[in-house]
C-alpha atoms as a PDB file:
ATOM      1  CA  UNK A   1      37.007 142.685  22.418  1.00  0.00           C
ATOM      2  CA  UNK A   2      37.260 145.987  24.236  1.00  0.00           C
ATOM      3  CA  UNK A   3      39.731 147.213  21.055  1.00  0.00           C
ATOM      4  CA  UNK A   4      37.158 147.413  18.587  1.00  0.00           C
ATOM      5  CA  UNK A   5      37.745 150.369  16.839  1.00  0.00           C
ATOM      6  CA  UNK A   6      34.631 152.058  14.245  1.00  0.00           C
ATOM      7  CA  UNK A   7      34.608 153.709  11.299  1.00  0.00           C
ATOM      8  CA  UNK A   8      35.591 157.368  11.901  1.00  0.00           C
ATOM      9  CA  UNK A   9      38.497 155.839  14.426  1.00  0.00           C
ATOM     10  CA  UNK A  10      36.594 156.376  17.882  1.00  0.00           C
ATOM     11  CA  UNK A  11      36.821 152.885  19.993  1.00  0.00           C
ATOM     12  CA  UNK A  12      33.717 151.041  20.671  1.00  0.00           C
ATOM     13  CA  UNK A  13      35.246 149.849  23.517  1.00  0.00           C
ATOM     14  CA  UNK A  14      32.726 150.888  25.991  1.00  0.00           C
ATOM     15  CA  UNK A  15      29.201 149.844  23.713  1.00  0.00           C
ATOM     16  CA  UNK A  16      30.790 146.374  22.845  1.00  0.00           C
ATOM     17  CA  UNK A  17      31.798 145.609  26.523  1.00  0.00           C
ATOM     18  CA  UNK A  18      28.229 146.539  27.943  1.00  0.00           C
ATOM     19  CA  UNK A  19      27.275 144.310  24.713  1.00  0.00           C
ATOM     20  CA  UNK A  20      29.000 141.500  26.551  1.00  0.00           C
ATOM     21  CA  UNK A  21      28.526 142.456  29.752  1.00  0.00           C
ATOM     22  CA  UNK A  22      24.424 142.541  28.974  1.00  0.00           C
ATOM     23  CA  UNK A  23      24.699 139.071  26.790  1.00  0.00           C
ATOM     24  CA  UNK A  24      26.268 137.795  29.913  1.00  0.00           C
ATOM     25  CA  UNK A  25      24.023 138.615  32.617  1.00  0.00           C
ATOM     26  CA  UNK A  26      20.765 138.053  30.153  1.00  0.00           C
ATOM     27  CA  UNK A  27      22.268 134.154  29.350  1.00  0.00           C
ATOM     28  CA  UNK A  28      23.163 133.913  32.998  1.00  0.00           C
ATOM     29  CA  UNK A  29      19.547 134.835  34.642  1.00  0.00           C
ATOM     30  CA  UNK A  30      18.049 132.399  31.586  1.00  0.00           C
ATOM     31  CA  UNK A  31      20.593 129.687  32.586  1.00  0.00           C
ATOM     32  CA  UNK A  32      19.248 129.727  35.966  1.00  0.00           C
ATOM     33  CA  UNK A  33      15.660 129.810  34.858  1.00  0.00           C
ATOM     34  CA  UNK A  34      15.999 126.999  33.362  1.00  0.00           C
ATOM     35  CA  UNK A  35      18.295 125.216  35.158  1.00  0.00           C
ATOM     36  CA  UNK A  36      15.712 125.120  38.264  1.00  0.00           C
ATOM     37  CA  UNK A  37      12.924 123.507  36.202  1.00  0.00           C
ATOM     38  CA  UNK A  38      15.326 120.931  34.951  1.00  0.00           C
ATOM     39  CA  UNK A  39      16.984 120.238  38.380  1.00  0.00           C
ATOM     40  CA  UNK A  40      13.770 120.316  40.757  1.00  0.00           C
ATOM     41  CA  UNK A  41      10.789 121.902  39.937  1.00  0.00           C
ATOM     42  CA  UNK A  42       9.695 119.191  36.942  1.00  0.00           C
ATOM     43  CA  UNK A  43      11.014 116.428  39.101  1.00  0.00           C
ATOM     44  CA  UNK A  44       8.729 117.739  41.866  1.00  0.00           C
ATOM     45  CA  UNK A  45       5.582 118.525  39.688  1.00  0.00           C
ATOM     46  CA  UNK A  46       5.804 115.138  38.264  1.00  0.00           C
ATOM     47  CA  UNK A  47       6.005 113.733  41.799  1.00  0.00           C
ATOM     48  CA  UNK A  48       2.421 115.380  42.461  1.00  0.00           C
ATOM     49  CA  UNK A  49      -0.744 113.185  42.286  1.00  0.00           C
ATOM     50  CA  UNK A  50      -4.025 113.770  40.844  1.00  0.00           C
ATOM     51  CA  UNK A  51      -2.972 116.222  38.253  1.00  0.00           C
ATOM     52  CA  UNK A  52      -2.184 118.710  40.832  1.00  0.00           C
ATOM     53  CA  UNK A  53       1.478 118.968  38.726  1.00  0.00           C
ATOM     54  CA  UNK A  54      -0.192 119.463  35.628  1.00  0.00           C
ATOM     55  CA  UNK A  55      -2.057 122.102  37.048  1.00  0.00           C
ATOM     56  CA  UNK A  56       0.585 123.991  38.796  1.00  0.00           C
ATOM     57  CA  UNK A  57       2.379 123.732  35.448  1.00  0.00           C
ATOM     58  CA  UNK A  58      -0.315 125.180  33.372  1.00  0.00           C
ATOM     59  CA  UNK A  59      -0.679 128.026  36.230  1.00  0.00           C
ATOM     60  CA  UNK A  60       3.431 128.917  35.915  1.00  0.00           C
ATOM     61  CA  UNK A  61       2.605 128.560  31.897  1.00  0.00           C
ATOM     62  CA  UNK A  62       0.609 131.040  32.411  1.00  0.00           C
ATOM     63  CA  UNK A  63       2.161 133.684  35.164  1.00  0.00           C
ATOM     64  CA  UNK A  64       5.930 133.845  33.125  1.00  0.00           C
ATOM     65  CA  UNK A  65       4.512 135.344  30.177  1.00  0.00           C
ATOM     66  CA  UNK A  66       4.960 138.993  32.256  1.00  0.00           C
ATOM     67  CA  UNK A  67       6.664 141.654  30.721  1.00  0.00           C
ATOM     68  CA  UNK A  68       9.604 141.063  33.121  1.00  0.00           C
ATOM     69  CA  UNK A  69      10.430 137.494  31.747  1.00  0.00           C
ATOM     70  CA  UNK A  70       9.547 138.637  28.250  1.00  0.00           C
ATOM     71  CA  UNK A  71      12.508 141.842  28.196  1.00  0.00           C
ATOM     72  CA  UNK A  72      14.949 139.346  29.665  1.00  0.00           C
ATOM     73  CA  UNK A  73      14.121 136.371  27.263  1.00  0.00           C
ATOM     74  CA  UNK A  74      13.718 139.034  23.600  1.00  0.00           C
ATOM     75  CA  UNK A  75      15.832 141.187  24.798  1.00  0.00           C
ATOM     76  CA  UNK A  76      18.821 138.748  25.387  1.00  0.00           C
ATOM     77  CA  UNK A  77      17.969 136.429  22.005  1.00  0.00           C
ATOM     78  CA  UNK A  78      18.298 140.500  20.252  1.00  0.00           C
ATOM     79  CA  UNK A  79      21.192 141.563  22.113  1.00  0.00           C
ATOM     80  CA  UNK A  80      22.184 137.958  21.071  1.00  0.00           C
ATOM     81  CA  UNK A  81      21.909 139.042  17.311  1.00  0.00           C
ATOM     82  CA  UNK A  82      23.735 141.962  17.674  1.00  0.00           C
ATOM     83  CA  UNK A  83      26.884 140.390  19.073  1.00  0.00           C
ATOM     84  CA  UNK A  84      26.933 137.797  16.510  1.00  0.00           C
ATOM     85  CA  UNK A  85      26.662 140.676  13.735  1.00  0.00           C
ATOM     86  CA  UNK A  86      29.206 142.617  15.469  1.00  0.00           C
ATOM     87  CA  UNK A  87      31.680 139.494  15.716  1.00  0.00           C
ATOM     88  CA  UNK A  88      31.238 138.884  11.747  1.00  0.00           C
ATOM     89  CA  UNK A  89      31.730 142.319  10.940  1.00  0.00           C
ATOM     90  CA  UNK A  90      35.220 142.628  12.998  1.00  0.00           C
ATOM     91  CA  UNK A  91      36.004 138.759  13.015  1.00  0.00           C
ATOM     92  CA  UNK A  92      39.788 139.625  13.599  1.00  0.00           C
ATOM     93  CA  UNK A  93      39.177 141.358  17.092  1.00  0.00           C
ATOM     94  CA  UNK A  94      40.116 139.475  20.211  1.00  0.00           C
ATOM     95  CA  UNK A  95      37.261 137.669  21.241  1.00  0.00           C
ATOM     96  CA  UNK A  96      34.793 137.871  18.395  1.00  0.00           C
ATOM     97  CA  UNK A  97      34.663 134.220  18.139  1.00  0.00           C
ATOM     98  CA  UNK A  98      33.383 133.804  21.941  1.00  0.00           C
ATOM     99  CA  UNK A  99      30.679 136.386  20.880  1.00  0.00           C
ATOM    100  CA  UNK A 100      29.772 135.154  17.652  1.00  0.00           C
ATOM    101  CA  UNK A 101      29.308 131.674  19.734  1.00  0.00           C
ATOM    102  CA  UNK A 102      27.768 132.901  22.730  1.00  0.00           C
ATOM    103  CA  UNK A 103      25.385 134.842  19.986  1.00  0.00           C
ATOM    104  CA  UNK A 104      24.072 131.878  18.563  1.00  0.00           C
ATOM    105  CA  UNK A 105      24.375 129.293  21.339  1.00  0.00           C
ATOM    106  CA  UNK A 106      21.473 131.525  23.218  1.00  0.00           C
ATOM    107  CA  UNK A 107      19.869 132.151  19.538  1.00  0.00           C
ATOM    108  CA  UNK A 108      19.489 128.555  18.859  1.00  0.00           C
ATOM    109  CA  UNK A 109      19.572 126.594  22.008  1.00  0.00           C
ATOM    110  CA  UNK A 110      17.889 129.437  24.557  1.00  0.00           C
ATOM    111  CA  UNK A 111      15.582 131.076  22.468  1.00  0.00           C
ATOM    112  CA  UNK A 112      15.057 129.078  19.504  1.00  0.00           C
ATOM    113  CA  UNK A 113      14.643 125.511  21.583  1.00  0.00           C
ATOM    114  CA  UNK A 114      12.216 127.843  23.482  1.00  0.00           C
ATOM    115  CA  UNK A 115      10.491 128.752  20.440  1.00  0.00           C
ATOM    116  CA  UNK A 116      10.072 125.752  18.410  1.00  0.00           C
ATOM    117  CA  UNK A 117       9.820 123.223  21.111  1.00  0.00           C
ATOM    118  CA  UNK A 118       8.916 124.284  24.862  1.00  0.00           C
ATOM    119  CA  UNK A 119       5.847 127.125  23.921  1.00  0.00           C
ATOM    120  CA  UNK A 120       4.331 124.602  21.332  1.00  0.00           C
ATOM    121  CA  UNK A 121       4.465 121.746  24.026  1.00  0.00           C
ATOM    122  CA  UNK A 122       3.220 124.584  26.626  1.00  0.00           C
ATOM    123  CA  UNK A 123       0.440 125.477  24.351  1.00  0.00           C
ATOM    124  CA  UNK A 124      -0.409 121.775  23.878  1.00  0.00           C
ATOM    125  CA  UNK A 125      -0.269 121.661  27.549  1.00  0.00           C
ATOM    126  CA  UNK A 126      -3.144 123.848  28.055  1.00  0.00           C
ATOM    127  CA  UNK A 127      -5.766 122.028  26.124  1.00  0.00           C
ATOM    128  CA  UNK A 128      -5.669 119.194  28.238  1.00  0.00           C
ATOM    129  CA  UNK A 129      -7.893 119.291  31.820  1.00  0.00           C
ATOM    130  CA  UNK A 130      -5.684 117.507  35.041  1.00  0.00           C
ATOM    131  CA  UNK A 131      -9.199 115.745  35.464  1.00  0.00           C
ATOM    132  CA  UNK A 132      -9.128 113.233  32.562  1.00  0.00           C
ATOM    133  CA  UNK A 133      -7.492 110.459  31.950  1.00  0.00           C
ATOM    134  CA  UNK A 134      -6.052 112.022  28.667  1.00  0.00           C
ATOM    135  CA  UNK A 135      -5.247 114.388  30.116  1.00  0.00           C
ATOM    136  CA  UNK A 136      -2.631 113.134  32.955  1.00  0.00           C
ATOM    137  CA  UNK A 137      -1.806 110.888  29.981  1.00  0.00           C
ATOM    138  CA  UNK A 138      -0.419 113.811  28.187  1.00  0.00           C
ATOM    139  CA  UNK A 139       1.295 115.910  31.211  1.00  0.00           C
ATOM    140  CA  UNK A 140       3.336 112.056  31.734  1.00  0.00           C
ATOM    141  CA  UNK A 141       4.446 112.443  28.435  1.00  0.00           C
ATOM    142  CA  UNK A 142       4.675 116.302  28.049  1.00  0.00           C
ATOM    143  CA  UNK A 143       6.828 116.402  31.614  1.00  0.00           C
ATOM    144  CA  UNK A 144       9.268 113.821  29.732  1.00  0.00           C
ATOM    145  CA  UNK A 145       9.984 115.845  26.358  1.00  0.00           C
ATOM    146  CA  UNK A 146       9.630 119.606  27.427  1.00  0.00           C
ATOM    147  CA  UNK A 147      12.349 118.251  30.443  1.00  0.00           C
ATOM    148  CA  UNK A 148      14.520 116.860  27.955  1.00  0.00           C
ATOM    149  CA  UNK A 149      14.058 120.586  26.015  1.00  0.00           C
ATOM    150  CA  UNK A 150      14.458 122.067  28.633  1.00  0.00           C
ATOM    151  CA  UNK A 151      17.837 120.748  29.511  1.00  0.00           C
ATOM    152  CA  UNK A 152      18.979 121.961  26.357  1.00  0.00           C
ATOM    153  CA  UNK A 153      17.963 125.320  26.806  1.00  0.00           C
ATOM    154  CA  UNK A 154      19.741 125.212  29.883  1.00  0.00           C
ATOM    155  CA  UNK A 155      23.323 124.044  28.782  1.00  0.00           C
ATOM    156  CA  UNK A 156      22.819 126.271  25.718  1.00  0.00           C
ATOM    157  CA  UNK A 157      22.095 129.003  27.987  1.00  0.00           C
ATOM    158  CA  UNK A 158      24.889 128.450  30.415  1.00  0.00           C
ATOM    159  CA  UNK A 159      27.554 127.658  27.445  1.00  0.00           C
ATOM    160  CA  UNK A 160      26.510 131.039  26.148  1.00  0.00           C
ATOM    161  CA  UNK A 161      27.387 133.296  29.324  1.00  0.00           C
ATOM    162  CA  UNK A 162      30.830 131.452  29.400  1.00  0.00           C
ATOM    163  CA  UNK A 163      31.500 132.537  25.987  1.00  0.00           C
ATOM    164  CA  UNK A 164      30.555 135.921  26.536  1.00  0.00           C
ATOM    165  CA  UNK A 165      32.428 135.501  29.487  1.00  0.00           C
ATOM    166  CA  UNK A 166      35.890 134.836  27.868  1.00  0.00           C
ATOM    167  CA  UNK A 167      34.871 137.454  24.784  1.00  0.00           C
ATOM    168  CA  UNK A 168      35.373 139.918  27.825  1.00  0.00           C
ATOM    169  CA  UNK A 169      38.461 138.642  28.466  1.00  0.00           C
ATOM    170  CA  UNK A 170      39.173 138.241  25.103  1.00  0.00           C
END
């Protein structure tokens, strides 16, 4: 996509690769986020006994909402947006269908799965106490669905930095 060319005939070569190049590394660092919770550390919380999972859960809940993890995870769904725009508004450039997907794969599957699923189970999460009966009824159940979320966060996530990966080669 490095060809773009704007307006007043100067290339946007430069801005739209470090578009791609940033899209890339933000879907690549959430990829691998969320690819460890859905390949060990839910498996190994829901191993724990006595609600000690639960409560570690809760506690990482709690510690990732930091303004490190929130750049990376607005910043990326943004930059997201803006490739997606840019793709529509020069659709016949190499590799402006990779961005427009990559754009909406994180959208949708990273940020919006995030959104409308994982926070609201998160949230749900919190109201329940490891000490009751309810709740380590809830964290068996909640461990089930937000893992099942989560994996598609993760493949959304990961499909997204390969399509900004080929919109650079593009």
């Amino acid at each position: 996509m490095g060809s773009l060319i704007m307006a007043d005939g100067a290339s946007a070569a430069g801005w739209v690769d470090a578009l791609i190049f940033l899209n890339a590394l933000g879907c690549g660092l959430m990829a691998g986020l969320f690819f460890v919770f859905s390949n060990s550390a839910m498996t190994a919380l829901s191993r724990l006994e006595d609600g000690s999972g639960m409560n570690a859960m809760q506690a990482i809940n709690a510690a990732i909402v930091n303004p490190t993890f929130l750049l990376l995870f607005f910043g990326t769904a943004c930059l997201s947006a803006v490739s997606a725009a840019a793709a529509l508004l020069h659709w016949q450039q190499p590799g402006s269908v990779w961005m427009l997907a990559g754009g909406l794969l994180y959208l949708a599957g990273g940020f919006g799965v995030t959104v409308i699923c994982n926070v609201p189970l998160n949230n749900k999460l919190a109201a329940h106490r490891p000490d009751t009966a309810e709740g380590l009824d809830f964290w068996n159940q909640y461990s089930l669905v937000w893992t099942r979320w989560n994996h598609v966060r993760t493949f959304c996530s990961a499909a997204a930095l390969g399509c900004f990966v080929l919109a650079a080669a593009g």
